[in-house]
Structure formats: structure tokens, C-alpha cells
C-alpha atoms as a PDB file:
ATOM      1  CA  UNK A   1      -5.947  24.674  22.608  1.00  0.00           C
ATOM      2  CA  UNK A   2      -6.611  27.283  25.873  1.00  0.00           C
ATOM      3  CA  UNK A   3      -2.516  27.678  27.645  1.00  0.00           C
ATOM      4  CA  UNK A   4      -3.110  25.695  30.687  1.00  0.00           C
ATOM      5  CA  UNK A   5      -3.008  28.161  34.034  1.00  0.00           C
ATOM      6  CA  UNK A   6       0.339  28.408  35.823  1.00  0.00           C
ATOM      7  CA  UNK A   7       0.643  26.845  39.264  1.00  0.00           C
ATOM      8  CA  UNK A   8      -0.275  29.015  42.362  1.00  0.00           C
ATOM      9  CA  UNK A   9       3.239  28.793  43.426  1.00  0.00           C
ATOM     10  CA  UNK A  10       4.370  30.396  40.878  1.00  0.00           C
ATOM     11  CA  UNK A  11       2.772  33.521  42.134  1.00  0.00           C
ATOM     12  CA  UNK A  12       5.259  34.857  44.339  1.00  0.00           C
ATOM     13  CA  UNK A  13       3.778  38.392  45.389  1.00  0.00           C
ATOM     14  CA  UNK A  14       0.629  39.984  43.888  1.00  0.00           C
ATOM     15  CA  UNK A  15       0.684  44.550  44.312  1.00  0.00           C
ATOM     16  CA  UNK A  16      -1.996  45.445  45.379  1.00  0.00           C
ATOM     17  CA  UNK A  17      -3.828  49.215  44.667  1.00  0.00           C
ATOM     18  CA  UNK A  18      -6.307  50.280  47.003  1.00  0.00           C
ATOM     19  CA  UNK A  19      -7.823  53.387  49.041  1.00  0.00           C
ATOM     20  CA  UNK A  20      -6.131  55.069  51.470  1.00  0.00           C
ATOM     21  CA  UNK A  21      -9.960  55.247  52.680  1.00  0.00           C
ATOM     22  CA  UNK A  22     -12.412  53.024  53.396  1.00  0.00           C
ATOM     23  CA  UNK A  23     -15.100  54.149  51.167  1.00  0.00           C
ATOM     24  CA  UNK A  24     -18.910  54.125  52.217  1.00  0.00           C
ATOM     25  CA  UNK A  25     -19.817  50.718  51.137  1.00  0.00           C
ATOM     26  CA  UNK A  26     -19.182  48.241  53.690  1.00  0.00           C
ATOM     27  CA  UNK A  27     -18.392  45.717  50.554  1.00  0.00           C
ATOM     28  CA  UNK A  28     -15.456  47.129  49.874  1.00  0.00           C
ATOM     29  CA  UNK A  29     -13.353  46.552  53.364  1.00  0.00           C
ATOM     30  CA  UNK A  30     -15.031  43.157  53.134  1.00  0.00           C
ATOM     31  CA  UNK A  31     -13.150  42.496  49.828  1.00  0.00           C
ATOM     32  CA  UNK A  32      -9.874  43.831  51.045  1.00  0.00           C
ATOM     33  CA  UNK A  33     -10.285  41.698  54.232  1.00  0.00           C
ATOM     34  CA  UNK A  34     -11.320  38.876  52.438  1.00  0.00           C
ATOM     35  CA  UNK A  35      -8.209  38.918  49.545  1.00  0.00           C
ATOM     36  CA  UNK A  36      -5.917  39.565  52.110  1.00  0.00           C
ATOM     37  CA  UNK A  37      -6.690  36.444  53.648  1.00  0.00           C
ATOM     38  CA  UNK A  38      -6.424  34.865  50.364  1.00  0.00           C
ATOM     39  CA  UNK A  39      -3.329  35.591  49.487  1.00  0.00           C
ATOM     40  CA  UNK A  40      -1.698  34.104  53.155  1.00  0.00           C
ATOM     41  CA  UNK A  41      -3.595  31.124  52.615  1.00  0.00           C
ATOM     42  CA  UNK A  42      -2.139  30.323  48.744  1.00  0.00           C
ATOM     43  CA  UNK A  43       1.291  31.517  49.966  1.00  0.00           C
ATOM     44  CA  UNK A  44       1.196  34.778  48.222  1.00  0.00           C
ATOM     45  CA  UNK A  45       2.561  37.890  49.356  1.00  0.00           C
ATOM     46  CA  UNK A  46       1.109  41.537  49.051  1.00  0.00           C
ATOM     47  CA  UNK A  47       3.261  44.377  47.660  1.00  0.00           C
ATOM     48  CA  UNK A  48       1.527  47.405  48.456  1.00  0.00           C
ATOM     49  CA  UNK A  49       1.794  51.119  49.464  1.00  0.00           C
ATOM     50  CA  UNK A  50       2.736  50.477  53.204  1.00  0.00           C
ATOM     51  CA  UNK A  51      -0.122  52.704  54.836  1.00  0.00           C
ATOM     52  CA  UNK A  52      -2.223  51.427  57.640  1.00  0.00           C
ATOM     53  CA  UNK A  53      -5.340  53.350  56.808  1.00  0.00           C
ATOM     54  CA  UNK A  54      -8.574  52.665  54.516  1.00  0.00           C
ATOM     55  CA  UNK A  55      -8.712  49.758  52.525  1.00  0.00           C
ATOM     56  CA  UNK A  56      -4.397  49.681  52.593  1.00  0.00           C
ATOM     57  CA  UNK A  57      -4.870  49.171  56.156  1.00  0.00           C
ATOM     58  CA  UNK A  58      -7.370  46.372  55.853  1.00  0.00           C
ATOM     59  CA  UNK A  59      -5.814  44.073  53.170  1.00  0.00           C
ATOM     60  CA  UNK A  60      -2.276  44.669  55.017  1.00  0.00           C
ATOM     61  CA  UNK A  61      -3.786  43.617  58.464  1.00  0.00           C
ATOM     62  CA  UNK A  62      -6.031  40.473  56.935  1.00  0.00           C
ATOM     63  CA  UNK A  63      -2.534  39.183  55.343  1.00  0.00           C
ATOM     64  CA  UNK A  64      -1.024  39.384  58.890  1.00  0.00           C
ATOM     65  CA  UNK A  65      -3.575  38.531  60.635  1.00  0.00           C
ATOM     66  CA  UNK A  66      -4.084  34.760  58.818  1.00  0.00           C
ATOM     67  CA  UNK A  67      -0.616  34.654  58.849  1.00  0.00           C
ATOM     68  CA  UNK A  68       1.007  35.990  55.368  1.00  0.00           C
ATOM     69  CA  UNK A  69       3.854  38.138  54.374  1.00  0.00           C
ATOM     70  CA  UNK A  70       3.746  41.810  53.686  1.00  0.00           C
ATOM     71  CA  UNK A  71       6.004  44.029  51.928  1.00  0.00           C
ATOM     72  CA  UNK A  72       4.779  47.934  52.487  1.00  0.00           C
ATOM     73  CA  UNK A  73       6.298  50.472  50.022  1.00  0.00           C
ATOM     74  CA  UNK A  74       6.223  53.900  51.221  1.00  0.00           C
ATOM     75  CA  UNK A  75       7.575  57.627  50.495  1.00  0.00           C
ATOM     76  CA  UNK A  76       9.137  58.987  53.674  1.00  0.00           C
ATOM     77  CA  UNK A  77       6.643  62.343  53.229  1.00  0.00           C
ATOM     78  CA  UNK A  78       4.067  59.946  53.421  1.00  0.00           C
ATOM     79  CA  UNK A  79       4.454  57.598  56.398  1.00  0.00           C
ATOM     80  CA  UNK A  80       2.391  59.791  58.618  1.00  0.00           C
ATOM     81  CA  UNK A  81      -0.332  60.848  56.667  1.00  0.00           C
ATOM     82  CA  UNK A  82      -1.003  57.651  55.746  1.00  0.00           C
ATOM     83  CA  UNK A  83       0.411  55.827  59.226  1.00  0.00           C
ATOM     84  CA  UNK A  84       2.942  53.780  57.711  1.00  0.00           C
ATOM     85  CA  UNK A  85       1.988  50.040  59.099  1.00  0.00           C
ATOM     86  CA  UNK A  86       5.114  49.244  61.228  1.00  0.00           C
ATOM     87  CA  UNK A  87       3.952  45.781  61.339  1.00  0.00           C
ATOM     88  CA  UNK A  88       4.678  44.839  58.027  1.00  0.00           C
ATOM     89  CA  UNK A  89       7.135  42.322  57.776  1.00  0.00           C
ATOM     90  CA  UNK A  90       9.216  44.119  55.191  1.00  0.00           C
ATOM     91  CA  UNK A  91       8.791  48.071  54.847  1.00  0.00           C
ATOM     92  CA  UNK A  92      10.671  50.263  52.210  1.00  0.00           C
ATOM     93  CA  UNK A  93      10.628  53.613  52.974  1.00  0.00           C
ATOM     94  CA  UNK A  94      11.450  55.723  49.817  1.00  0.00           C
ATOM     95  CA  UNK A  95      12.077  58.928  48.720  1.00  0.00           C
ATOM     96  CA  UNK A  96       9.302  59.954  45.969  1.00  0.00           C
ATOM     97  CA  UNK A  97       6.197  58.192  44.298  1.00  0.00           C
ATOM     98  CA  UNK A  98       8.149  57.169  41.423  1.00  0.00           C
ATOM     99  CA  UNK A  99      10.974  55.309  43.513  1.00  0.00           C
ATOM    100  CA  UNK A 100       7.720  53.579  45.428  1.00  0.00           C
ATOM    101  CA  UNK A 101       5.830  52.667  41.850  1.00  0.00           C
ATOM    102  CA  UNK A 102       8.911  51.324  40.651  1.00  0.00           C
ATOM    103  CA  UNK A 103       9.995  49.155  43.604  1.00  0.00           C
ATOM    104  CA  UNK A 104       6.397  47.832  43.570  1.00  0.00           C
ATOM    105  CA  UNK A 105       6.143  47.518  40.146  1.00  0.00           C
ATOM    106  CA  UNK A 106      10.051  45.147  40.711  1.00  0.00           C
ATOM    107  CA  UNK A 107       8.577  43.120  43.694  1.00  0.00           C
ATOM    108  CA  UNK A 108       5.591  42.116  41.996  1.00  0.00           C
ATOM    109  CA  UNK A 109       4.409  39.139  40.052  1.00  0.00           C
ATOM    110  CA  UNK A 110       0.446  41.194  39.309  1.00  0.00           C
ATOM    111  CA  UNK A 111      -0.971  43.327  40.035  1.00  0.00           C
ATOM    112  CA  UNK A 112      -4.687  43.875  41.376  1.00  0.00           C
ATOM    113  CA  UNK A 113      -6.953  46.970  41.691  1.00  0.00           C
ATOM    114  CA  UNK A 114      -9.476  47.169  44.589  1.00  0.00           C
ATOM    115  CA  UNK A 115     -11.725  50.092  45.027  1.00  0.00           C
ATOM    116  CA  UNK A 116     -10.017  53.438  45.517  1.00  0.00           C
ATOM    117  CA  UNK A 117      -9.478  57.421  44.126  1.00  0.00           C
ATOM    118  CA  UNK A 118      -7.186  58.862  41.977  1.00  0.00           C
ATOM    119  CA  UNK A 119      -4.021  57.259  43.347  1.00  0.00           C
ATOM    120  CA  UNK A 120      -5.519  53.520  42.603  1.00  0.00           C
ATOM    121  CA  UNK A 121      -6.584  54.976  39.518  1.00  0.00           C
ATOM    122  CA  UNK A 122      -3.271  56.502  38.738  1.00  0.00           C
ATOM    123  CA  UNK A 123      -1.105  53.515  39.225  1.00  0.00           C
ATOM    124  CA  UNK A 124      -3.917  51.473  37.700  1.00  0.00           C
ATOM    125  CA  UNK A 125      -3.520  53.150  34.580  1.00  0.00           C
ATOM    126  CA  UNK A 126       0.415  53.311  34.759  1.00  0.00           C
ATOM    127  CA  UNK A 127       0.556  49.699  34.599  1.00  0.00           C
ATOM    128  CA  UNK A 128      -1.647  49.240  31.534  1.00  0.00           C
ATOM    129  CA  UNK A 129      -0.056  51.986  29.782  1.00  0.00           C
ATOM    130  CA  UNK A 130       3.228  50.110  30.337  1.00  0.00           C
ATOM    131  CA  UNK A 131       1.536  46.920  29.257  1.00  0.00           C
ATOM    132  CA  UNK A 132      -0.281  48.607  26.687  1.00  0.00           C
ATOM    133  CA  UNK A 133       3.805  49.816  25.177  1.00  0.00           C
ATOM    134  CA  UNK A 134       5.003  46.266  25.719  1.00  0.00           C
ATOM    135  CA  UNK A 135       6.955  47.164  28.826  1.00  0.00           C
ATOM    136  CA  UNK A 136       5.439  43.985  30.564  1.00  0.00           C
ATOM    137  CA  UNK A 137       3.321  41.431  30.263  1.00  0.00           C
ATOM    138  CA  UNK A 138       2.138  40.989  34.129  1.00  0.00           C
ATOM    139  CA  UNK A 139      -1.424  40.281  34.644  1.00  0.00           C
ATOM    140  CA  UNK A 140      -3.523  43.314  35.811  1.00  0.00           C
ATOM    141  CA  UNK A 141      -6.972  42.589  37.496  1.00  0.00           C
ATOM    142  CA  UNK A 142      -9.762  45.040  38.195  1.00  0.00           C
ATOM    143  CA  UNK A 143     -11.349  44.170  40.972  1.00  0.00           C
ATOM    144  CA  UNK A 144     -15.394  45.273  39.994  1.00  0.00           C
ATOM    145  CA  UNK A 145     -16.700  45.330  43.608  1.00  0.00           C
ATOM    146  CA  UNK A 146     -20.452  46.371  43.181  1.00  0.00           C
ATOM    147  CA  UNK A 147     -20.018  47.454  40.056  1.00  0.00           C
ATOM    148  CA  UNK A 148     -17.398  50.658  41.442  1.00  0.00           C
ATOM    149  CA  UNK A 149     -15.461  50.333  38.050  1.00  0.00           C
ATOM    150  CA  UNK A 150     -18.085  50.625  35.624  1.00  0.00           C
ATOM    151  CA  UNK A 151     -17.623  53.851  34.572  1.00  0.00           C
ATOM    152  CA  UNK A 152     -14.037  53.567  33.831  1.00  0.00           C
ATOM    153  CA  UNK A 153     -14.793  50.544  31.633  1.00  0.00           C
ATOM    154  CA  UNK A 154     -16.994  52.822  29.709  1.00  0.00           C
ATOM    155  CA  UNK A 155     -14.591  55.018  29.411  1.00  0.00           C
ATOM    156  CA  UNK A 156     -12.325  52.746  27.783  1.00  0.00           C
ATOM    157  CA  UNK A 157     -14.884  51.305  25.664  1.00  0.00           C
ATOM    158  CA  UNK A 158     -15.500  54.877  24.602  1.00  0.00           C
ATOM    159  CA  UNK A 159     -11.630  55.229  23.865  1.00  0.00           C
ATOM    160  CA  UNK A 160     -11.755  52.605  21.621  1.00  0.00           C
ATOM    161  CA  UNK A 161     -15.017  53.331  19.722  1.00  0.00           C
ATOM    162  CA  UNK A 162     -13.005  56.605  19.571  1.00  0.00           C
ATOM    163  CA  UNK A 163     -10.073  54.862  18.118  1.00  0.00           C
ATOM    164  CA  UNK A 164      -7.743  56.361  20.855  1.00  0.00           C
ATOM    165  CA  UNK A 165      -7.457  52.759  21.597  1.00  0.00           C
ATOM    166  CA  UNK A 166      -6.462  51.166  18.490  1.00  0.00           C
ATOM    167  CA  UNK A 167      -5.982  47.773  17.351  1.00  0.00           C
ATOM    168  CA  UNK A 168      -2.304  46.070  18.706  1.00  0.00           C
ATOM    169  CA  UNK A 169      -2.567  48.715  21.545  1.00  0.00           C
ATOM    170  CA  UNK A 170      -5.393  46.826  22.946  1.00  0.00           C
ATOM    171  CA  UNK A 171      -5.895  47.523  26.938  1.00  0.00           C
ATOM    172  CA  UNK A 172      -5.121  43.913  28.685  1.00  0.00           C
ATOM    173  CA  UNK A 173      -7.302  43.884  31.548  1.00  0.00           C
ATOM    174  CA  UNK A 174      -8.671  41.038  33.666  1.00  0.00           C
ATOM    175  CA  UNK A 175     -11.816  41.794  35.322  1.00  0.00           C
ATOM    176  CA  UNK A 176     -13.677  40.249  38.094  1.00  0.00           C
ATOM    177  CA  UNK A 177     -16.049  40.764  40.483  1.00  0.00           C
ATOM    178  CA  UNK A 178     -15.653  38.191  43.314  1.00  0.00           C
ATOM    179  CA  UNK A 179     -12.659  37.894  45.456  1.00  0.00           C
ATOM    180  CA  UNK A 180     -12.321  34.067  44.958  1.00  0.00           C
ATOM    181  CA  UNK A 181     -11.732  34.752  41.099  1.00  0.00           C
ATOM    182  CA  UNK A 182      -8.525  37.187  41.475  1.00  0.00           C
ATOM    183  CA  UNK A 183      -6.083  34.190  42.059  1.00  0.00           C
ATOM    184  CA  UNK A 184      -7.358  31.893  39.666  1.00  0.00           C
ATOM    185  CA  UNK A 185      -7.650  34.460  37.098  1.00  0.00           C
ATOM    186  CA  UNK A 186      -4.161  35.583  37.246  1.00  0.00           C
ATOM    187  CA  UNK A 187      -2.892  31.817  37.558  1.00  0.00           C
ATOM    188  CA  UNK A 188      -4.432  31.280  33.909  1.00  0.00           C
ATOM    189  CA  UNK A 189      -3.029  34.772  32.665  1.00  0.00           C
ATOM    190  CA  UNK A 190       0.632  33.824  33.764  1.00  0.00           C
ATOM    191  CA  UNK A 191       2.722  31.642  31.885  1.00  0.00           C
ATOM    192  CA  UNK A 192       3.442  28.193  32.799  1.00  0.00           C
ATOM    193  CA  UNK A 193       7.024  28.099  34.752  1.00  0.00           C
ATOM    194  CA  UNK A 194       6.519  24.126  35.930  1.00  0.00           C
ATOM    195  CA  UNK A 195       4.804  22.296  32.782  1.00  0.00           C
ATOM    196  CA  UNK A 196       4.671  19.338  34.816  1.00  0.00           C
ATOM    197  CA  UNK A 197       2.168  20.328  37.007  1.00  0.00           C
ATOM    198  CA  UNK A 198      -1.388  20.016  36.896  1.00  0.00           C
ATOM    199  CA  UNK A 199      -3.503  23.042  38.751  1.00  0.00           C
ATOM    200  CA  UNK A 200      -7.564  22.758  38.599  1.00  0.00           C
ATOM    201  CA  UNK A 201      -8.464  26.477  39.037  1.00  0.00           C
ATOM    202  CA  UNK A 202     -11.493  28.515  37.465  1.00  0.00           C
ATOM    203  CA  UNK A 203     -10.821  32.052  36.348  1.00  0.00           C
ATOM    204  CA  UNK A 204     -13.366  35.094  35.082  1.00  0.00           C
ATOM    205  CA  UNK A 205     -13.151  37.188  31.763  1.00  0.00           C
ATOM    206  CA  UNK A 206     -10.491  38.895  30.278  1.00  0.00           C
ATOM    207  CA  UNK A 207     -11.616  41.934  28.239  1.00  0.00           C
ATOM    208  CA  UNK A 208      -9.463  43.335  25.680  1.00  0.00           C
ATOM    209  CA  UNK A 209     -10.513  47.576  24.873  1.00  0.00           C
END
């Protein structure tokens, strides 16, 4: 018998990874607009890297905006390349990348990968290495926009056929590729804190490399 989902409110705050641009398809600030307001409507707070450009600047400003909390997480070297967003209702201003990945990594129930470059790819892959070692057992959800992570799936379907991924260090990854399924997907992924409670929600796939 299928674990029955956890309860939406037992998703606290969900980190977020994202561009520190906005990317040339016009999809991919619609999905960061649209998850932001998302998560303010199901209660949820965004961890994230407390810029106010790109697609950082668009989630952060859609949580706000429909009324949501937002916890920013920045290096002090960084807060005006990337215009540290003032607004946020609760900004950490660090000293390195490592004290920001950690303090995100501590604040966060999940974490979910929009489109981005190498950073959203580094921390990304930090997180399921970490889950990969046993470190944690948070959900972690690729967000598949229009397809943008494709080639990094291959990739780690090619690390397995490769047997750099072997079997019990399987990658846990949730992918989907709609907005409305990040929630409900990492509901069903999380254990059940309230067994009590009843939640109807409909999650995507969950592929295993």
C-alpha cells in the first residue's frame, strides 16, 4: 500500500534554486511567478538566495506580492551584484556560499529547482549528492520547464548505464513539468507528521537514476 502524502501544512518552507537571470523563454519567469504565488497561497514559505534579479527576483516578488513570507539568504560580496531584495521579510546576510547553502539547506523543508546556470545547477547537485550519501532525506524537485532539464537527465541516465551511479546510490529526484505538480509532489514524498489527516492531492513521477 502507496504512504499516504503528508498534509500541506506540514510544509513549512520549500528553497528554492533559480537564475539570477531571466533566461530567453518567457515560460520560465511565468513559472517562477506562478510558484511563487503558490507557495503564499498553501502557506509555504520560500528560502532562497535573497537577490532581486532574474528568475530570484520574480519568485521572491510573486511570494510578496500575493501575500507570503520570504526568507532571502545572501553572501555580503554578493548583495549588489545580485541587488539583494530588501523587501524580504527575513534577509540573512552571510559571509561565503557555503555559510548561505548551509543556512538554506537548515531553513528548508525541499527543495525545488527552476530553470537556471551553473549556480542552480551547483546547489542542485549538492543536495542530491547529500541525499545520494544519506545526509537527508528532503524531497528535491526538478522543475522541467519546456523541457530545459533534459539534458541533465541524460546525463544521469548516462551515469548510471555507466555504473557511476550504482545501485543503493540511486539519484532521488522528483520531476515535473507543471507548476501545479511541485506541491503535491513533495506532499506525497514527505512523511506523514499528522496521520490523522486526510489530504486529496495529485503528484507527478519520481525517477530514481
Amino acid at each position: 500500500m502507496d504512504a499516504k502524502p503528508a498534509p500541506i501544512s506540514a510544509i513549512r518552507n520549500i528553497c528554492v534554486y533559480c537564475g539570477s537571470g531571466i533566461g530567453e523563454n518567457p515560460a520560465f519567469a511565468e513559472a517562477a511567478r506562478a510558484f511563487g504565488r503558490a507557495l503564499a497561497e498553501a502557506g509555504i514559505g520560500l528560502v532562497y538566495g535573497g537577490g532581486g534579479l532574474g528568475l530570484m527576483g520574480e519568485i521572491a516578488r510573486s511570494v510578496i506580492g500575493h501575500g507570503g513570507h520570504v526568507t532571502g539568504v545572501i553572501p555580503g560580496f554578493l548583495s549588489r551584484r545580485e541587488h539583494m531584495l530588501t523587501e524580504a521579510h527575513e534577509l540573512i546576510v552571510v559571509d561565503d556560499m557555503h555559510q548561505r547553502k548551509h543556512m538554506m539547506f537548515v531553513k528548508s523543508d525541499a527543495f525545488v529547482a527552476l530553470a537556471g546556470g551553473l549556480g542552480t545547477l551547483e546547489e542542485l547537485v549538492e543536495q542530491l549528492t547529500w541525499s545520494q550519501l544519506g545526509q537527508h532525506a528532503k524531497p528535491i524537485v526538478l522543475v522541467n520547464i519546456e523541457n530545459y532539464w533534459d539534458p541533465l537527465l541524460a546525463l544521469f541516465a548516462r551515469m548510471q548505464k555507466e555504473s557511476f551511479i550504482r545501485p543503493g546510490l540511486e539519484l532521488n529526484v522528483l520531476v515535473v513539468d507543471r507548476v501545479e505538480h511541485i506541491i503535491p509532489t513533495i506532499a506525497k514524498a514527505l512523511p506523514r507528521r499528522h496521520p490523522g489527516e486526510e489530504d486529496q492531492v495529485e503528484a507527478e513521477v519520481s525517477v530514481k537514476f
